[in-house]
PDB file of N, CA and C in Angstrom:
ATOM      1  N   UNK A   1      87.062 124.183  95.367  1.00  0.00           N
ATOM      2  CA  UNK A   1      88.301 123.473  95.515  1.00  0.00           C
ATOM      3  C   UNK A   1      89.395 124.409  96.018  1.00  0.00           C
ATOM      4  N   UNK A   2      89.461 125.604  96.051  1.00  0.00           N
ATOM      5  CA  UNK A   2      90.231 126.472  95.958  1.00  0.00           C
ATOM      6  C   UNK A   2      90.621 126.831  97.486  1.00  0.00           C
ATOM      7  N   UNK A   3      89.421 126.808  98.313  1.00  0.00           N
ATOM      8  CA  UNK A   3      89.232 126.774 100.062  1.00  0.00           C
ATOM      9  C   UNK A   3      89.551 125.634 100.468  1.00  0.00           C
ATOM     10  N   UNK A   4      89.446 124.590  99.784  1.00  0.00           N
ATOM     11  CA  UNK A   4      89.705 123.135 100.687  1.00  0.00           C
ATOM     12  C   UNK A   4      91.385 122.492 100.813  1.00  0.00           C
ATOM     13  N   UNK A   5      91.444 122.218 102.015  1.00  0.00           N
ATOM     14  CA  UNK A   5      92.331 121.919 102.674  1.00  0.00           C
ATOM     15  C   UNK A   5      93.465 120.675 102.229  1.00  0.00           C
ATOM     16  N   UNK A   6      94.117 120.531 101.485  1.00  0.00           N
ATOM     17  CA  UNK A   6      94.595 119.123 100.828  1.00  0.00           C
ATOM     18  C   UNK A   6      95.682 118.554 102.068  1.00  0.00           C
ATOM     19  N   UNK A   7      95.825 117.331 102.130  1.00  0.00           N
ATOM     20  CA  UNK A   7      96.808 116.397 102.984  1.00  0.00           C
ATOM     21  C   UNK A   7      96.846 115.338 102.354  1.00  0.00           C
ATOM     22  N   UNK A   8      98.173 114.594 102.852  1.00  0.00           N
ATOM     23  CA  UNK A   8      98.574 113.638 102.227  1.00  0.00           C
ATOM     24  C   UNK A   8      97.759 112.596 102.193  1.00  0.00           C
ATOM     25  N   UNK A   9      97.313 111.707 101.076  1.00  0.00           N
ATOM     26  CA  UNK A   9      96.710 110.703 101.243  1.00  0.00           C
ATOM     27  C   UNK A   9      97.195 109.073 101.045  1.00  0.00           C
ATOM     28  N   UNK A  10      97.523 108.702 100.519  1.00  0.00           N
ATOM     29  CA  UNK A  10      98.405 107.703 100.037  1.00  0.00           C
ATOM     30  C   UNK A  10      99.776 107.714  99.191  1.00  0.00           C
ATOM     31  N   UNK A  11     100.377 107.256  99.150  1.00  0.00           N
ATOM     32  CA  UNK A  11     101.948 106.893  98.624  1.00  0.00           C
ATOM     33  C   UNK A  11     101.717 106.390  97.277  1.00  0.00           C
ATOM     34  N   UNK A  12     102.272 106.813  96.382  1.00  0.00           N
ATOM     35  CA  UNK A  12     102.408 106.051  95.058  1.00  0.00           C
ATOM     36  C   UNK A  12     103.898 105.613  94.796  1.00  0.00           C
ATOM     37  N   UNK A  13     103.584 104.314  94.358  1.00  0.00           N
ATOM     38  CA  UNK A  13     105.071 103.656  93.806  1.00  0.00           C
ATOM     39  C   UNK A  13     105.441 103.815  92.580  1.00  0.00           C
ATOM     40  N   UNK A  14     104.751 104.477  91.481  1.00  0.00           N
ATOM     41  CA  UNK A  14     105.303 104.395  90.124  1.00  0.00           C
ATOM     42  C   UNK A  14     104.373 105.216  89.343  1.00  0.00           C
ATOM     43  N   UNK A  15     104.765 105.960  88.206  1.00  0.00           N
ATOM     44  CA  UNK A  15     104.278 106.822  87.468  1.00  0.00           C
ATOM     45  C   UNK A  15     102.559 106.079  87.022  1.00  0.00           C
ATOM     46  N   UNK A  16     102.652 105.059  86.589  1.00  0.00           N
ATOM     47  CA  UNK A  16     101.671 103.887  85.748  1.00  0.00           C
ATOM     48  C   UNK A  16     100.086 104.644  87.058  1.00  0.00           C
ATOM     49  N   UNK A  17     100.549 103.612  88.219  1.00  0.00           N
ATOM     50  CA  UNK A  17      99.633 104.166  89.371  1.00  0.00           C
ATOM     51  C   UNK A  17      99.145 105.170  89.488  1.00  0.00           C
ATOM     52  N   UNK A  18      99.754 106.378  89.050  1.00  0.00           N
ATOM     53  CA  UNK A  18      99.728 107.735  89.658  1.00  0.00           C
ATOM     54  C   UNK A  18      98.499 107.919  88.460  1.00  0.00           C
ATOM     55  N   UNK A  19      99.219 107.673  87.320  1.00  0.00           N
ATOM     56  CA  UNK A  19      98.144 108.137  86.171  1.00  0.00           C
ATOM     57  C   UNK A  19      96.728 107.321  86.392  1.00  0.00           C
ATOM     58  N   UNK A  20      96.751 106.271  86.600  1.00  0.00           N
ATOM     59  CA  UNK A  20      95.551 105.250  86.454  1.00  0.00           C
ATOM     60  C   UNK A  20      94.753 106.115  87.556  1.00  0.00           C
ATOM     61  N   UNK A  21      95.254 106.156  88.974  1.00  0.00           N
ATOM     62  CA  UNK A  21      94.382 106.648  90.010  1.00  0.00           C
ATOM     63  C   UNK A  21      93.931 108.373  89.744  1.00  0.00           C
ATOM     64  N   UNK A  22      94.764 108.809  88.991  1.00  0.00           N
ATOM     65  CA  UNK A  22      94.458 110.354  88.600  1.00  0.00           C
ATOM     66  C   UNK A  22      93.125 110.136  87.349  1.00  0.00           C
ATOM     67  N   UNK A  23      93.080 109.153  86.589  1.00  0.00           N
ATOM     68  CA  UNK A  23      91.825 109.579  86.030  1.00  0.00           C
ATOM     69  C   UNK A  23      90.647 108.928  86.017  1.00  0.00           C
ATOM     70  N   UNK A  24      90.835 107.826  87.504  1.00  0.00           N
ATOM     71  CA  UNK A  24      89.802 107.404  88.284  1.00  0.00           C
ATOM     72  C   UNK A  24      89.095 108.559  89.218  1.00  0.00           C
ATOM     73  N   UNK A  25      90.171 109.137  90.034  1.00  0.00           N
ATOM     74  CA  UNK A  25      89.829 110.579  90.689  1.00  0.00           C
ATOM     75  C   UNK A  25      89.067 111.624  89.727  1.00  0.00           C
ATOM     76  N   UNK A  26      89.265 111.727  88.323  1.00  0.00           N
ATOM     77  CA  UNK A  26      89.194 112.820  87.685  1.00  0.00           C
ATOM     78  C   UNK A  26      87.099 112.309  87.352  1.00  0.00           C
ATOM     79  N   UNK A  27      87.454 111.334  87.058  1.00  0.00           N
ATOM     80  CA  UNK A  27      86.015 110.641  86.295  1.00  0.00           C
ATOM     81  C   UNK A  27      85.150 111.022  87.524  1.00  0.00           C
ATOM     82  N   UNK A  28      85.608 110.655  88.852  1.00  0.00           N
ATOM     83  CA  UNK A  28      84.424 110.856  89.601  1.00  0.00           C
ATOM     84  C   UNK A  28      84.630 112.702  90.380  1.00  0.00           C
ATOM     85  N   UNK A  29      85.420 113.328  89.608  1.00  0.00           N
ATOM     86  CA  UNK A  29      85.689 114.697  90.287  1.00  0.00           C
ATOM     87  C   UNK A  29      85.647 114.960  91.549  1.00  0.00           C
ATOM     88  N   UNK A  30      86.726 114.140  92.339  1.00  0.00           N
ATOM     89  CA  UNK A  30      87.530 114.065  93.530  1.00  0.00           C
ATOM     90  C   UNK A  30      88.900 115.377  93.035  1.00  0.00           C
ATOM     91  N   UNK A  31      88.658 116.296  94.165  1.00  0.00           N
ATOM     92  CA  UNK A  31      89.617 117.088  93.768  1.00  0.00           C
ATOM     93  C   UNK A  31      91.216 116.439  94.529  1.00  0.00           C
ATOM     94  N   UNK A  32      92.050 116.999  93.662  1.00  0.00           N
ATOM     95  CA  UNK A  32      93.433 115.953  94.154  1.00  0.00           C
ATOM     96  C   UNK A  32      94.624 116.821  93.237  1.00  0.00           C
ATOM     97  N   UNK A  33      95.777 116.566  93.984  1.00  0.00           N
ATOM     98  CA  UNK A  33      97.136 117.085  93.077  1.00  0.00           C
ATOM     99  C   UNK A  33      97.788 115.411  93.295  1.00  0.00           C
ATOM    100  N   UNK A  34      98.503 115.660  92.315  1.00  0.00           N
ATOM    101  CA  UNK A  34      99.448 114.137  92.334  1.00  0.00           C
ATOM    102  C   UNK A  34     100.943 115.144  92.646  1.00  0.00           C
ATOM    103  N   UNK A  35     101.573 114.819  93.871  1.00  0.00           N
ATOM    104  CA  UNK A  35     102.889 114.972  93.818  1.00  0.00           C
ATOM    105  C   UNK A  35     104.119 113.555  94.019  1.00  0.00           C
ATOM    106  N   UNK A  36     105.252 114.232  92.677  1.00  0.00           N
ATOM    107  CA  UNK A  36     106.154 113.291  92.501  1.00  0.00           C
ATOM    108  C   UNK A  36     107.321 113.630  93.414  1.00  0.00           C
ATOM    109  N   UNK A  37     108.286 112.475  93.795  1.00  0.00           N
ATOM    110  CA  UNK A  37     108.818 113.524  94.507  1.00  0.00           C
ATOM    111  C   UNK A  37     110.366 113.526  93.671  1.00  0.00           C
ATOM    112  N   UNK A  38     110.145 113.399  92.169  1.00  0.00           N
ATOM    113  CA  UNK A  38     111.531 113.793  91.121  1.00  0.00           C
ATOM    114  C   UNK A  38     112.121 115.139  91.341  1.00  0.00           C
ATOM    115  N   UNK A  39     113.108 115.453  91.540  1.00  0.00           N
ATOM    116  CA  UNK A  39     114.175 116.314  91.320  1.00  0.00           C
ATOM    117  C   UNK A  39     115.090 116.390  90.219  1.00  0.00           C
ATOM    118  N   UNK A  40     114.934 117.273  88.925  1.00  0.00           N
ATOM    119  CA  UNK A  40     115.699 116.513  87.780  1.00  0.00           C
ATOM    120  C   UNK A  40     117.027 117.427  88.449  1.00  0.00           C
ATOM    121  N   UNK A  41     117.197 118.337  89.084  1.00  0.00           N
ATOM    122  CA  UNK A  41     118.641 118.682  89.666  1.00  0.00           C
ATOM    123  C   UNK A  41     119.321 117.363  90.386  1.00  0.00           C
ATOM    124  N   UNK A  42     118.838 116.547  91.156  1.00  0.00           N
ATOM    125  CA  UNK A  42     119.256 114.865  91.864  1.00  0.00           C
ATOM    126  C   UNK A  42     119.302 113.953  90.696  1.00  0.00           C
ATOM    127  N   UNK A  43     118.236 113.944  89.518  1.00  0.00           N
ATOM    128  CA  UNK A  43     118.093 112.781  89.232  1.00  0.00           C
ATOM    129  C   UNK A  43     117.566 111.728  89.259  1.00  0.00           C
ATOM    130  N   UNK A  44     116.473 112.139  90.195  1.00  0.00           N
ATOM    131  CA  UNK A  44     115.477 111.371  90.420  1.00  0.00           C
ATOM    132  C   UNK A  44     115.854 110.953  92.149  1.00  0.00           C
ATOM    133  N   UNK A  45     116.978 111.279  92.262  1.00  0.00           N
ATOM    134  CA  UNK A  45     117.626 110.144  93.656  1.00  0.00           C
ATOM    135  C   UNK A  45     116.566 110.062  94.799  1.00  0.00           C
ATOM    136  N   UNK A  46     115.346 111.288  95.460  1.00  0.00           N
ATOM    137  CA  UNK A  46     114.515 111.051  96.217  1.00  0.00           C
ATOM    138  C   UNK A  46     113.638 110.635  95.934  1.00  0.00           C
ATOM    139  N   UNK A  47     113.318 109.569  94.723  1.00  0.00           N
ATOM    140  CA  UNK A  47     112.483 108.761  94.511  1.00  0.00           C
ATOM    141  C   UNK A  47     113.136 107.686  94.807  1.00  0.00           C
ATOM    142  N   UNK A  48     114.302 107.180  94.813  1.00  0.00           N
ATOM    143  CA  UNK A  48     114.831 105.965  95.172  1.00  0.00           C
ATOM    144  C   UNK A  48     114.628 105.652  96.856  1.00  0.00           C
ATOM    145  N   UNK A  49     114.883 107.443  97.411  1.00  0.00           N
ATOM    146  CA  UNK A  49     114.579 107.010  98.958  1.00  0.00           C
ATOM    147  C   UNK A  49     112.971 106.853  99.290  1.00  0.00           C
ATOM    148  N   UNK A  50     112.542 108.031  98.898  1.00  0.00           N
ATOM    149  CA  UNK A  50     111.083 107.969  99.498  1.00  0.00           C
ATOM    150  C   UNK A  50     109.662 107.628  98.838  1.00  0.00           C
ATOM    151  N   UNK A  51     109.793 106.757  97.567  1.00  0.00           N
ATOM    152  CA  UNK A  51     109.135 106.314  96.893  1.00  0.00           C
ATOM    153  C   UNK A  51     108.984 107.634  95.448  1.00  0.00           C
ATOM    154  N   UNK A  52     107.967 107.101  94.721  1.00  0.00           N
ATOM    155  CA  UNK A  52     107.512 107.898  93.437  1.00  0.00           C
ATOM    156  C   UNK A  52     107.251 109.122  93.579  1.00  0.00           C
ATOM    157  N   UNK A  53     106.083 109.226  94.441  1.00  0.00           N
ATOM    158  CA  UNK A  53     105.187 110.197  94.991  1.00  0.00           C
ATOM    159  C   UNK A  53     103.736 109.938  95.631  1.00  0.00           C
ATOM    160  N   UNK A  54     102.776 111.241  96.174  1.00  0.00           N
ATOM    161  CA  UNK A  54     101.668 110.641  96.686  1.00  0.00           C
ATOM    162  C   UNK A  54     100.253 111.642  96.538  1.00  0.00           C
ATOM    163  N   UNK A  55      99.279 111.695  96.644  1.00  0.00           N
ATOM    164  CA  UNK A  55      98.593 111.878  96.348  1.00  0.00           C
ATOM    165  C   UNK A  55      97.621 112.955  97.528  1.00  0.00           C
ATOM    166  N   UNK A  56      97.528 114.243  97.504  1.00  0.00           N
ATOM    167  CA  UNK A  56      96.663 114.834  97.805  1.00  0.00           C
ATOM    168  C   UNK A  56      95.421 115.464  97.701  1.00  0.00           C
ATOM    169  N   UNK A  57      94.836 115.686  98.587  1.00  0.00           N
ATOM    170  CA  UNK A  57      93.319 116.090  98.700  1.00  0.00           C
ATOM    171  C   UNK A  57      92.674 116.510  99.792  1.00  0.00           C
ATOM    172  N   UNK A  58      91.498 116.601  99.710  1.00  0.00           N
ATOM    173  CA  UNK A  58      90.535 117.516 100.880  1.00  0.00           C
ATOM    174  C   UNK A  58      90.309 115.813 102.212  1.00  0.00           C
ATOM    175  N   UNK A  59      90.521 116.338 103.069  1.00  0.00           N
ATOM    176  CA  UNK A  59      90.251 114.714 103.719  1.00  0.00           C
ATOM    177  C   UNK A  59      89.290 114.009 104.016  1.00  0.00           C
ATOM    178  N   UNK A  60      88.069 114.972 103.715  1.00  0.00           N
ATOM    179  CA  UNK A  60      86.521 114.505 103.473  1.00  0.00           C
ATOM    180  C   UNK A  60      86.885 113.134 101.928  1.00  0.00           C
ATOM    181  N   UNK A  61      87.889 113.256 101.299  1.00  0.00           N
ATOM    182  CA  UNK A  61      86.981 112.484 100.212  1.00  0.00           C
ATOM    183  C   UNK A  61      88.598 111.188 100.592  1.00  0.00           C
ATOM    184  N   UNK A  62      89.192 111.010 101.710  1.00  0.00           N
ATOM    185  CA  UNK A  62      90.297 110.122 102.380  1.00  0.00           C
ATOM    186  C   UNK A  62      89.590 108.741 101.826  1.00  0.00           C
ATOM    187  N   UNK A  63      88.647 108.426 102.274  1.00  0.00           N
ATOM    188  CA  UNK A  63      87.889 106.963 102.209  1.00  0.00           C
ATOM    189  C   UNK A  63      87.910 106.304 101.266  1.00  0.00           C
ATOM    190  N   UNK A  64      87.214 107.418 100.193  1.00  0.00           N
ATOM    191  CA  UNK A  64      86.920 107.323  98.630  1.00  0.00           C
ATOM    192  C   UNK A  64      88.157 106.978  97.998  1.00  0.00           C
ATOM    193  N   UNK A  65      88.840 107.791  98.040  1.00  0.00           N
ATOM    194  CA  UNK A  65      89.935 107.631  97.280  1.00  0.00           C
ATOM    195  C   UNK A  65      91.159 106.293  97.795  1.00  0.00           C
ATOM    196  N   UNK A  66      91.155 105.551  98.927  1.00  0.00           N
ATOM    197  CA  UNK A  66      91.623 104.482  99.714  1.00  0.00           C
ATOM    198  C   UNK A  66      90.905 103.698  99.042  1.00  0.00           C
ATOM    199  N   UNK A  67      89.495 103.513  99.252  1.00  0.00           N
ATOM    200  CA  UNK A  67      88.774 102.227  98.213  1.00  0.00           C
ATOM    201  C   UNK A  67      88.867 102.260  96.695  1.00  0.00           C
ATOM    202  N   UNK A  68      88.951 103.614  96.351  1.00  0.00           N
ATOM    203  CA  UNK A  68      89.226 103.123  94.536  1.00  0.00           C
ATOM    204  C   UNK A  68      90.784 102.596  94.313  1.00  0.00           C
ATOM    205  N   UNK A  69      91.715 103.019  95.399  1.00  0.00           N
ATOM    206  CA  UNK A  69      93.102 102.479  95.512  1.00  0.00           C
ATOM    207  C   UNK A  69      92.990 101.241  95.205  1.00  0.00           C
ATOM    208  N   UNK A  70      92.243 100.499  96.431  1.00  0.00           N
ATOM    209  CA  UNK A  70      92.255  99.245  97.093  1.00  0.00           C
ATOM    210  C   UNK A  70      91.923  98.540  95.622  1.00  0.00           C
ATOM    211  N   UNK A  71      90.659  99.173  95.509  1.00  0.00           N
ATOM    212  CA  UNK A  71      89.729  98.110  94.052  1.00  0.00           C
ATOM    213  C   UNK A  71      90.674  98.226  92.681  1.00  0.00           C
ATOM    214  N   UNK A  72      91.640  99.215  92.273  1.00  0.00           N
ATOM    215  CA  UNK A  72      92.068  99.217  91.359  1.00  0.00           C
ATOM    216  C   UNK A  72      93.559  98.297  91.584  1.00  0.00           C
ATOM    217  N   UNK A  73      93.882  98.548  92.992  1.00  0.00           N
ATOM    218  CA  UNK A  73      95.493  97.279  92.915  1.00  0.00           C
ATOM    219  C   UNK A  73      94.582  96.101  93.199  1.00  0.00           C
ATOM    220  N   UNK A  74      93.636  95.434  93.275  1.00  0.00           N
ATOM    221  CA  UNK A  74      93.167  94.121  93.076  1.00  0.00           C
ATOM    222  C   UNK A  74      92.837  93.681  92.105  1.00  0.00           C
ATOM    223  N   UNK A  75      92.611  94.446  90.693  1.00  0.00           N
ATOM    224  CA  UNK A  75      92.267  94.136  89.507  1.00  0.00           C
ATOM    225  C   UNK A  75      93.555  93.846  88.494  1.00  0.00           C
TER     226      UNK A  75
END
């Protein structure tokens, strides 16, 4: 994990998401960082512009992690 390349993968709208998809990722050991994009110096204010935060990783596992998205906001 340490060599592999992380990029942005999807957008998260809210803390709830971030956690649910972080220990869907974790169960199937998809390597990933969750970034928020809080500033407690702002106040949070660049979450009001540019959403919660989003989710990185190696872009080999892009797909994977788009379909457990998909299947978990349909449930």
């Amino acid at each position: 994990m340490s060599d592999a390349k992380f990029e942005k993968i999807i957008e998260l709208t809210n803390d709830a998401e971030a956690r649910l998809l972080h220990a869907h990722l974790e169960e199937r050991s998809i390597p990933h960082v969750i970034r928020s994009y809080h500033d407690t110096a702002y106040d949070g204010i660049f979450q009001v512009q540019f959403g919660w935060g989003h989710i990185e990783a190696p872009a080999e596992y892009r797909e994977e992690i788009l379909r457990i998205h998909e299947d978990l906001a349909g449930s």
